[in-house]
PDB file of N, CA and C in Angstrom:
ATOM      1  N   UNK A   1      -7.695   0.247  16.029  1.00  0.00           N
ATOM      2  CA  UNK A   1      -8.457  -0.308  17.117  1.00  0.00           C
ATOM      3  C   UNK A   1      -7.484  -0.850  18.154  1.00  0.00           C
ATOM      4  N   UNK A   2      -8.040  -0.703  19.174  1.00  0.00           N
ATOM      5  CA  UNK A   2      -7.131  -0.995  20.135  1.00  0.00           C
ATOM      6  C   UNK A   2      -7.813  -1.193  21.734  1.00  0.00           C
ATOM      7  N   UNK A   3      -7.265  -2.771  22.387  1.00  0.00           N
ATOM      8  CA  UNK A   3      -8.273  -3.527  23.344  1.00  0.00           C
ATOM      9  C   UNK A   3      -8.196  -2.228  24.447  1.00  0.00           C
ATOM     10  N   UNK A   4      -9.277  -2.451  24.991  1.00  0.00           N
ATOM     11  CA  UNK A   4      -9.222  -1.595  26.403  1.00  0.00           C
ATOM     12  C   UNK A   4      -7.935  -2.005  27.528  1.00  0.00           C
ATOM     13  N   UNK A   5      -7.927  -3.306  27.298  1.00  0.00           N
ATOM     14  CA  UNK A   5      -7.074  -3.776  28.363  1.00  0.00           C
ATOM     15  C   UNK A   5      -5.769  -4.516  28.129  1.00  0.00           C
ATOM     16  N   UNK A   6      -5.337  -4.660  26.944  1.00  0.00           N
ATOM     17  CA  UNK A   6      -4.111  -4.727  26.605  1.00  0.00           C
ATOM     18  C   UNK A   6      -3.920  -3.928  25.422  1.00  0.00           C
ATOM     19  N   UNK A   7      -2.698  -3.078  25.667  1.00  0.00           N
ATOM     20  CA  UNK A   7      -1.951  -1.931  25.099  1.00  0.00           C
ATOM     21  C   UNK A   7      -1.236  -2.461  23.570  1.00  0.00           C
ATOM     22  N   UNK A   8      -0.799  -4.103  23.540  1.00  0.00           N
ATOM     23  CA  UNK A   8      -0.231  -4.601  22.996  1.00  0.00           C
ATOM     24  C   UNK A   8      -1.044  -5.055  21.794  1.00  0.00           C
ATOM     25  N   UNK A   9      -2.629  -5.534  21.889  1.00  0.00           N
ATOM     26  CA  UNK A   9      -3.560  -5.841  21.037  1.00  0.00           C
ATOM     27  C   UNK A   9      -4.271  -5.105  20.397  1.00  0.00           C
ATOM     28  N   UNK A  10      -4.003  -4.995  18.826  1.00  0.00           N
ATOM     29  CA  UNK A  10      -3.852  -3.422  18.016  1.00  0.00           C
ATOM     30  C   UNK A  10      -4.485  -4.019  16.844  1.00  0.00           C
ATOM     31  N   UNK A  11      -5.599  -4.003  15.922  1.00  0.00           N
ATOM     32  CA  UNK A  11      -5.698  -4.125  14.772  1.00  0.00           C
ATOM     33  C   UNK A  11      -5.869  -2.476  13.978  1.00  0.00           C
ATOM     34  N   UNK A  12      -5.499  -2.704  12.697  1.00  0.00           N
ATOM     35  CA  UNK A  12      -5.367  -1.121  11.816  1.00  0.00           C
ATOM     36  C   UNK A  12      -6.290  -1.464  10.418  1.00  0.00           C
ATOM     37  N   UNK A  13      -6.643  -0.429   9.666  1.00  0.00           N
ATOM     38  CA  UNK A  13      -7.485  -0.570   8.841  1.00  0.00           C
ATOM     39  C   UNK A  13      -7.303   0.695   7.823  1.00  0.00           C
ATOM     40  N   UNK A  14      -7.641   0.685   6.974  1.00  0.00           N
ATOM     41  CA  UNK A  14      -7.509   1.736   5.981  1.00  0.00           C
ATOM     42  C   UNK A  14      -8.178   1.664   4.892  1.00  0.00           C
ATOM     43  N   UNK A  15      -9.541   3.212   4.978  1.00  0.00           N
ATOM     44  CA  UNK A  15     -10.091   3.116   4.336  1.00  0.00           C
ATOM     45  C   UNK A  15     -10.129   2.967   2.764  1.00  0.00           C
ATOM     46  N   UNK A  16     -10.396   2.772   1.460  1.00  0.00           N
ATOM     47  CA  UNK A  16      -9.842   3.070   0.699  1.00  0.00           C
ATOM     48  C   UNK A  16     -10.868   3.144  -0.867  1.00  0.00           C
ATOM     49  N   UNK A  17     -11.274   4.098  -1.684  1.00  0.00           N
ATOM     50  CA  UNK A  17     -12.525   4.627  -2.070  1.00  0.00           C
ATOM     51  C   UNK A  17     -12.555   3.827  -3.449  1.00  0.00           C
ATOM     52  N   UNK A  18     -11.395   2.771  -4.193  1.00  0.00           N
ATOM     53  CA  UNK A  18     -11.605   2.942  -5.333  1.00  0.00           C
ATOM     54  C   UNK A  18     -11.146   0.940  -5.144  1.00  0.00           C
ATOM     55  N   UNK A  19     -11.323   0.292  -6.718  1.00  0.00           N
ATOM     56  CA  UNK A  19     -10.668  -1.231  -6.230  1.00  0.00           C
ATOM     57  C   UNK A  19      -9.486  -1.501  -6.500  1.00  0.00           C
ATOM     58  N   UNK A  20      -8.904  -0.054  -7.057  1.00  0.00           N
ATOM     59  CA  UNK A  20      -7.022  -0.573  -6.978  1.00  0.00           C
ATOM     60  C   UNK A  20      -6.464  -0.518  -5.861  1.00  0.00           C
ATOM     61  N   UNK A  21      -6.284  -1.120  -5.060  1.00  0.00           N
ATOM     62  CA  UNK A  21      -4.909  -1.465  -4.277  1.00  0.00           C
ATOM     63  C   UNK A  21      -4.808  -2.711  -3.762  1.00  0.00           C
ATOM     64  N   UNK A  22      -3.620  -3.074  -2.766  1.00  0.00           N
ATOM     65  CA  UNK A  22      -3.434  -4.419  -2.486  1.00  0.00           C
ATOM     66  C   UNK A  22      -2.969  -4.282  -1.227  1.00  0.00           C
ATOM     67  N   UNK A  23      -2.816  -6.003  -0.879  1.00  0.00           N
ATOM     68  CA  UNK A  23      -2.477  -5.797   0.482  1.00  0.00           C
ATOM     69  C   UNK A  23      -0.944  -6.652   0.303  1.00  0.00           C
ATOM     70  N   UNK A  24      -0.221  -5.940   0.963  1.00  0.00           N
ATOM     71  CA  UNK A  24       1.724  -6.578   0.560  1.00  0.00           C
ATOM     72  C   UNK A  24       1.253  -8.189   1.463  1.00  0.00           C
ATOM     73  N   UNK A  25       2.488  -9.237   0.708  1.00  0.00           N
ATOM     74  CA  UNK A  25       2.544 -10.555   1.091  1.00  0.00           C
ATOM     75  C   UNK A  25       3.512 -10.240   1.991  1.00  0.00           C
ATOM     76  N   UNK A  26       4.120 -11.461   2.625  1.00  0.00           N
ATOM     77  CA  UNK A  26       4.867 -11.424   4.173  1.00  0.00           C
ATOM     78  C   UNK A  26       6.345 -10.897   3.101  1.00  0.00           C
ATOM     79  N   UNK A  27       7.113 -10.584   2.657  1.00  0.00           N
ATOM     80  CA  UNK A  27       7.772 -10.357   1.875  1.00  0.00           C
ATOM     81  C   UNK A  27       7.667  -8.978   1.613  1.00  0.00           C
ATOM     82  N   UNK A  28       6.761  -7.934   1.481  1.00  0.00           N
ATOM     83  CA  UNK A  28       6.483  -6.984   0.630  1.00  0.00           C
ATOM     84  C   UNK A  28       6.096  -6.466  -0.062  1.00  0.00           C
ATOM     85  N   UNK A  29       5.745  -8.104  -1.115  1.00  0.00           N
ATOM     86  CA  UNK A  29       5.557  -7.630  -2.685  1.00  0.00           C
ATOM     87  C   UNK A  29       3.855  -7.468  -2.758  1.00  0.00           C
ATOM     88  N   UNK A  30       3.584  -6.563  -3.695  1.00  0.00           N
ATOM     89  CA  UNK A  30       1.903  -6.637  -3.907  1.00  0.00           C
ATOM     90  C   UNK A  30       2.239  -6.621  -5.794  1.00  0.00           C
ATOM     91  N   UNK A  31       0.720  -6.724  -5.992  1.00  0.00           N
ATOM     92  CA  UNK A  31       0.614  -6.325  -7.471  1.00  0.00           C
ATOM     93  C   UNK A  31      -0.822  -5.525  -7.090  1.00  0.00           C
ATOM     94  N   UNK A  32      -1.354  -5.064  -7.980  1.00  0.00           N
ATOM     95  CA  UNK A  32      -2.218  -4.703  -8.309  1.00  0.00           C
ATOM     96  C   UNK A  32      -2.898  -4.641  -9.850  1.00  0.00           C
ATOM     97  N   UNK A  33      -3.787  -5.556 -10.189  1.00  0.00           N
ATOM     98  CA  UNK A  33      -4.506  -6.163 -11.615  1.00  0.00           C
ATOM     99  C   UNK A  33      -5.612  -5.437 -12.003  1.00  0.00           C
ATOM    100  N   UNK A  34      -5.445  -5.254 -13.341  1.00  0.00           N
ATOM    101  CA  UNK A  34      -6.382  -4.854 -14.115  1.00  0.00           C
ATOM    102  C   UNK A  34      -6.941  -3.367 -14.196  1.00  0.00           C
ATOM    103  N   UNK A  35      -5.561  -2.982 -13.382  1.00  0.00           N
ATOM    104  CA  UNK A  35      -5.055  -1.266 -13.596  1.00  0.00           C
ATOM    105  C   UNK A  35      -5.334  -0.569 -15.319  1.00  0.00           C
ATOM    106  N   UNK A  36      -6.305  -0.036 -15.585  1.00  0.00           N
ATOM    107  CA  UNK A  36      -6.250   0.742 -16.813  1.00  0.00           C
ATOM    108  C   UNK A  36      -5.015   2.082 -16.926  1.00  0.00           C
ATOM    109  N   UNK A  37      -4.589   1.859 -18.430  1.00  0.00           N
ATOM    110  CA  UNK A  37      -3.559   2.693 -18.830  1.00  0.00           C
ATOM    111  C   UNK A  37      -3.574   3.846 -18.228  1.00  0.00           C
ATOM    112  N   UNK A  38      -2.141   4.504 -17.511  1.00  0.00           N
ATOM    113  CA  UNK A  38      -2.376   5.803 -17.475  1.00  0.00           C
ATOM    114  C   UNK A  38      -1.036   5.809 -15.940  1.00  0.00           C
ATOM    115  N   UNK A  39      -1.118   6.759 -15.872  1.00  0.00           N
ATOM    116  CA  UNK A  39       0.119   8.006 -14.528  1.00  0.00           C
ATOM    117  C   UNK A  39      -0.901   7.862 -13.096  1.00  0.00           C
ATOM    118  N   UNK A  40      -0.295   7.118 -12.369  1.00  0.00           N
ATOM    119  CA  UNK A  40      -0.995   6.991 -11.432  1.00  0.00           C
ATOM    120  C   UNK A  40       0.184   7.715  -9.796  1.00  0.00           C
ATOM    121  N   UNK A  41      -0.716   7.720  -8.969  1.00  0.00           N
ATOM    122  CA  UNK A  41       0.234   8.281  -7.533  1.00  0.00           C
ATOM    123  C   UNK A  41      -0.132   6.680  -6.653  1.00  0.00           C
ATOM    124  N   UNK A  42       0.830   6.122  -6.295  1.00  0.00           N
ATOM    125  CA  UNK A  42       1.026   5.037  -5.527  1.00  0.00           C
ATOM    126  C   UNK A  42       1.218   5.536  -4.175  1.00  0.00           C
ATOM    127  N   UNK A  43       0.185   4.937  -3.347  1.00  0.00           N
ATOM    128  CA  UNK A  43       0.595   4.990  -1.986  1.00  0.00           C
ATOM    129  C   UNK A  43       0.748   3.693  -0.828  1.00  0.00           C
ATOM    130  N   UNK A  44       1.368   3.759  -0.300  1.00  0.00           N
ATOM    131  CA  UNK A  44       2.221   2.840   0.807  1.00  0.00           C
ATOM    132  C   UNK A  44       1.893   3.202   1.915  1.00  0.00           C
ATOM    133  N   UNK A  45       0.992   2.392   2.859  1.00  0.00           N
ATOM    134  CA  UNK A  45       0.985   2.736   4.123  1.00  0.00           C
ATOM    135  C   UNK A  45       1.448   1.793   5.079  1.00  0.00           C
ATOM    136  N   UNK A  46       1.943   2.222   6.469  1.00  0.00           N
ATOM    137  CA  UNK A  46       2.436   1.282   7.365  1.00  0.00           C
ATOM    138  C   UNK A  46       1.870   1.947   8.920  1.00  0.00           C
ATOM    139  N   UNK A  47       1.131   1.075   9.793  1.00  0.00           N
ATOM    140  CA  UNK A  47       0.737   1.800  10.818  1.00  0.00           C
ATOM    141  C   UNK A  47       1.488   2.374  11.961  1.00  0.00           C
ATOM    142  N   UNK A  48       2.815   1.694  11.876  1.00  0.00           N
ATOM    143  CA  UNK A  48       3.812   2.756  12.434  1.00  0.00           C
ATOM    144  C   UNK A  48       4.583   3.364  11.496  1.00  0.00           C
ATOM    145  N   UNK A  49       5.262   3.005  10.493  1.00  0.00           N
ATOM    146  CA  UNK A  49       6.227   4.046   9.784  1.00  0.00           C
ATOM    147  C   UNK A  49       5.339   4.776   8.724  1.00  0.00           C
ATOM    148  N   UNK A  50       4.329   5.065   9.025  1.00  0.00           N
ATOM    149  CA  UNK A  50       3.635   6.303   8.093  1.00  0.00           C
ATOM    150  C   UNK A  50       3.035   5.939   6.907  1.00  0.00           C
ATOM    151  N   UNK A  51       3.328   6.609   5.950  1.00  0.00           N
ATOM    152  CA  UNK A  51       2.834   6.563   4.605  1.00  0.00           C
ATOM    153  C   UNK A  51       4.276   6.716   3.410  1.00  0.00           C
ATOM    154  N   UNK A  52       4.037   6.771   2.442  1.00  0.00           N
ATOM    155  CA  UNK A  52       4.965   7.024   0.826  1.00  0.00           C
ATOM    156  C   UNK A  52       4.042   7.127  -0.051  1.00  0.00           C
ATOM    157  N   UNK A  53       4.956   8.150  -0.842  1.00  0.00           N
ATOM    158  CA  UNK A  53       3.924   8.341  -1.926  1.00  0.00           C
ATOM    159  C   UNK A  53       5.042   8.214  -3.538  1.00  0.00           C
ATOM    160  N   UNK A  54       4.869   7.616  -4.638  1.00  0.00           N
ATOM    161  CA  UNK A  54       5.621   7.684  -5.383  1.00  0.00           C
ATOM    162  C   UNK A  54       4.301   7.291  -6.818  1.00  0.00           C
ATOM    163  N   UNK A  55       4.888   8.016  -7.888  1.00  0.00           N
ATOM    164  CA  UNK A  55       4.033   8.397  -9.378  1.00  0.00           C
ATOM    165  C   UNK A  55       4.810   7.167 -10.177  1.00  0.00           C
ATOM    166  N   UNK A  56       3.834   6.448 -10.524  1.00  0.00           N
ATOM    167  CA  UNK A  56       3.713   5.226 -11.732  1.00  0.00           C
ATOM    168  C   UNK A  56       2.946   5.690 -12.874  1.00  0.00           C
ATOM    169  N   UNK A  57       3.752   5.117 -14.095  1.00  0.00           N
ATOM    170  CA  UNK A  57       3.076   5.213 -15.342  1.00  0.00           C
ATOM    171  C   UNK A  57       2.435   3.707 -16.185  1.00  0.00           C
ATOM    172  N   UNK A  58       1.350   3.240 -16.179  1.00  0.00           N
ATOM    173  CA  UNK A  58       1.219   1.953 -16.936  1.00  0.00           C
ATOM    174  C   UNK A  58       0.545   1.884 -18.153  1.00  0.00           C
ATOM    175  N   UNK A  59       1.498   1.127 -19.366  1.00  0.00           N
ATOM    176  CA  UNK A  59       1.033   1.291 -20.455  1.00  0.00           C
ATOM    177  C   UNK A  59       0.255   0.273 -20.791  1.00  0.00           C
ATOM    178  N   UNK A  60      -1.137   0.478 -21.530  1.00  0.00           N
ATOM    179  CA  UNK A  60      -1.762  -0.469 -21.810  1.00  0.00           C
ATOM    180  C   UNK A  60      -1.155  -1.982 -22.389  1.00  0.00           C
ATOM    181  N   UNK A  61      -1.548  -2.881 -21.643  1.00  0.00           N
ATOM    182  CA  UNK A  61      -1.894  -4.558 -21.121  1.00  0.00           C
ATOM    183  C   UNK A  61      -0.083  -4.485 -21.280  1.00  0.00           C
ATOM    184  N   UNK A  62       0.638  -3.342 -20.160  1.00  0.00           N
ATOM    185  CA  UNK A  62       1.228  -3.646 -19.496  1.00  0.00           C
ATOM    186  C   UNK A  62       1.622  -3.918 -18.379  1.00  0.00           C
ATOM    187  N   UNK A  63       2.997  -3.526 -17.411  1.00  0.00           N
ATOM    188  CA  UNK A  63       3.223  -3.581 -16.625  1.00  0.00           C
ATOM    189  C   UNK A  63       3.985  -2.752 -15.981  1.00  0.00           C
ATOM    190  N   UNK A  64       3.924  -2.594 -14.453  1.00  0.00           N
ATOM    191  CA  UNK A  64       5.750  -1.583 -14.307  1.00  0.00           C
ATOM    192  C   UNK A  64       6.086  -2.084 -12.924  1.00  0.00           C
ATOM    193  N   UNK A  65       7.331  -1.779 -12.430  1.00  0.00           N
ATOM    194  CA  UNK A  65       7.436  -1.808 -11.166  1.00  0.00           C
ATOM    195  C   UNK A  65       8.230  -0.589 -10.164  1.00  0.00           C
ATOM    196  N   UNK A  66       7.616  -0.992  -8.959  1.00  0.00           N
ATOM    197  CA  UNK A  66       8.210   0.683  -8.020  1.00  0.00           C
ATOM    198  C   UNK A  66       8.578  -0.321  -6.552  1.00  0.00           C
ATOM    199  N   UNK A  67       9.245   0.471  -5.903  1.00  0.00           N
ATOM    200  CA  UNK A  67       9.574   0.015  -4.441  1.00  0.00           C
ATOM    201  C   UNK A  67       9.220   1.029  -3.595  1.00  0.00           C
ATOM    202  N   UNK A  68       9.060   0.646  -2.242  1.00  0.00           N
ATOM    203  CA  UNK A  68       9.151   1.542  -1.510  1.00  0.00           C
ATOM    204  C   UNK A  68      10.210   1.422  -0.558  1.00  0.00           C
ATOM    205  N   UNK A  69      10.377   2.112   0.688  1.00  0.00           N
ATOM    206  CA  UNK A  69      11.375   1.806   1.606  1.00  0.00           C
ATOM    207  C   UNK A  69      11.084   2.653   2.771  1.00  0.00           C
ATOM    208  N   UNK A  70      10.736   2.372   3.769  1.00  0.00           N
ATOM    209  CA  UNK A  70      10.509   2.460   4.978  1.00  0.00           C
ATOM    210  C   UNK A  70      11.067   2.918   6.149  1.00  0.00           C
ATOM    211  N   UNK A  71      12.166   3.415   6.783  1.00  0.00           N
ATOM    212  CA  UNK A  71      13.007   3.840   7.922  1.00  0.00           C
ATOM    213  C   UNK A  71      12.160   3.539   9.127  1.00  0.00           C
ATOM    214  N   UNK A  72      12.871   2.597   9.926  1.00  0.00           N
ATOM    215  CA  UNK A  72      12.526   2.363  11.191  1.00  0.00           C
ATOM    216  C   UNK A  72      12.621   3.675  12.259  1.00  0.00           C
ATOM    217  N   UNK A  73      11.549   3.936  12.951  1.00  0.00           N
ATOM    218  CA  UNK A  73      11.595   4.948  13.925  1.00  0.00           C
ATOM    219  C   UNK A  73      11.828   4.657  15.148  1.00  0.00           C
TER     220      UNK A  73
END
């Protein structure tokens, strides 16, 4: 979304069909809870530097962790 009259005033949104995901803290970090066991595809979006996509495995009433990384355009 974006104001008619200033170029600079931008909100973004992203739809998203299921209740796993999160929204990153000022830092980066997200979690996402109460993920059932299993190989999942993680995705990362940013409204200027695009998207990432990277494959997680979580073992039951565990945990894992992944990063992403971003390149400024």
């Amino acid at each position: 979304m974006q104001c008619g009259m200033h170029a600079y005033m931008q909100g973004h949104g992203l739809a998203v069909d299921n209740p796993y995901y999160a929204v990153t803290g000022s830092e980066g970090a997200f979690t996402i809870k109460d993920l059932p066991a299993g190989t999942y595809r993680i995705k990362a979006w940013h409204p200027t530097l695009g998207e990432k996509e990277q494959d997680v495995t979580v073992a039951a009433n565990g945990t894992s962790v992944l990063g992403f990384s971003f390149e400024a355009k």
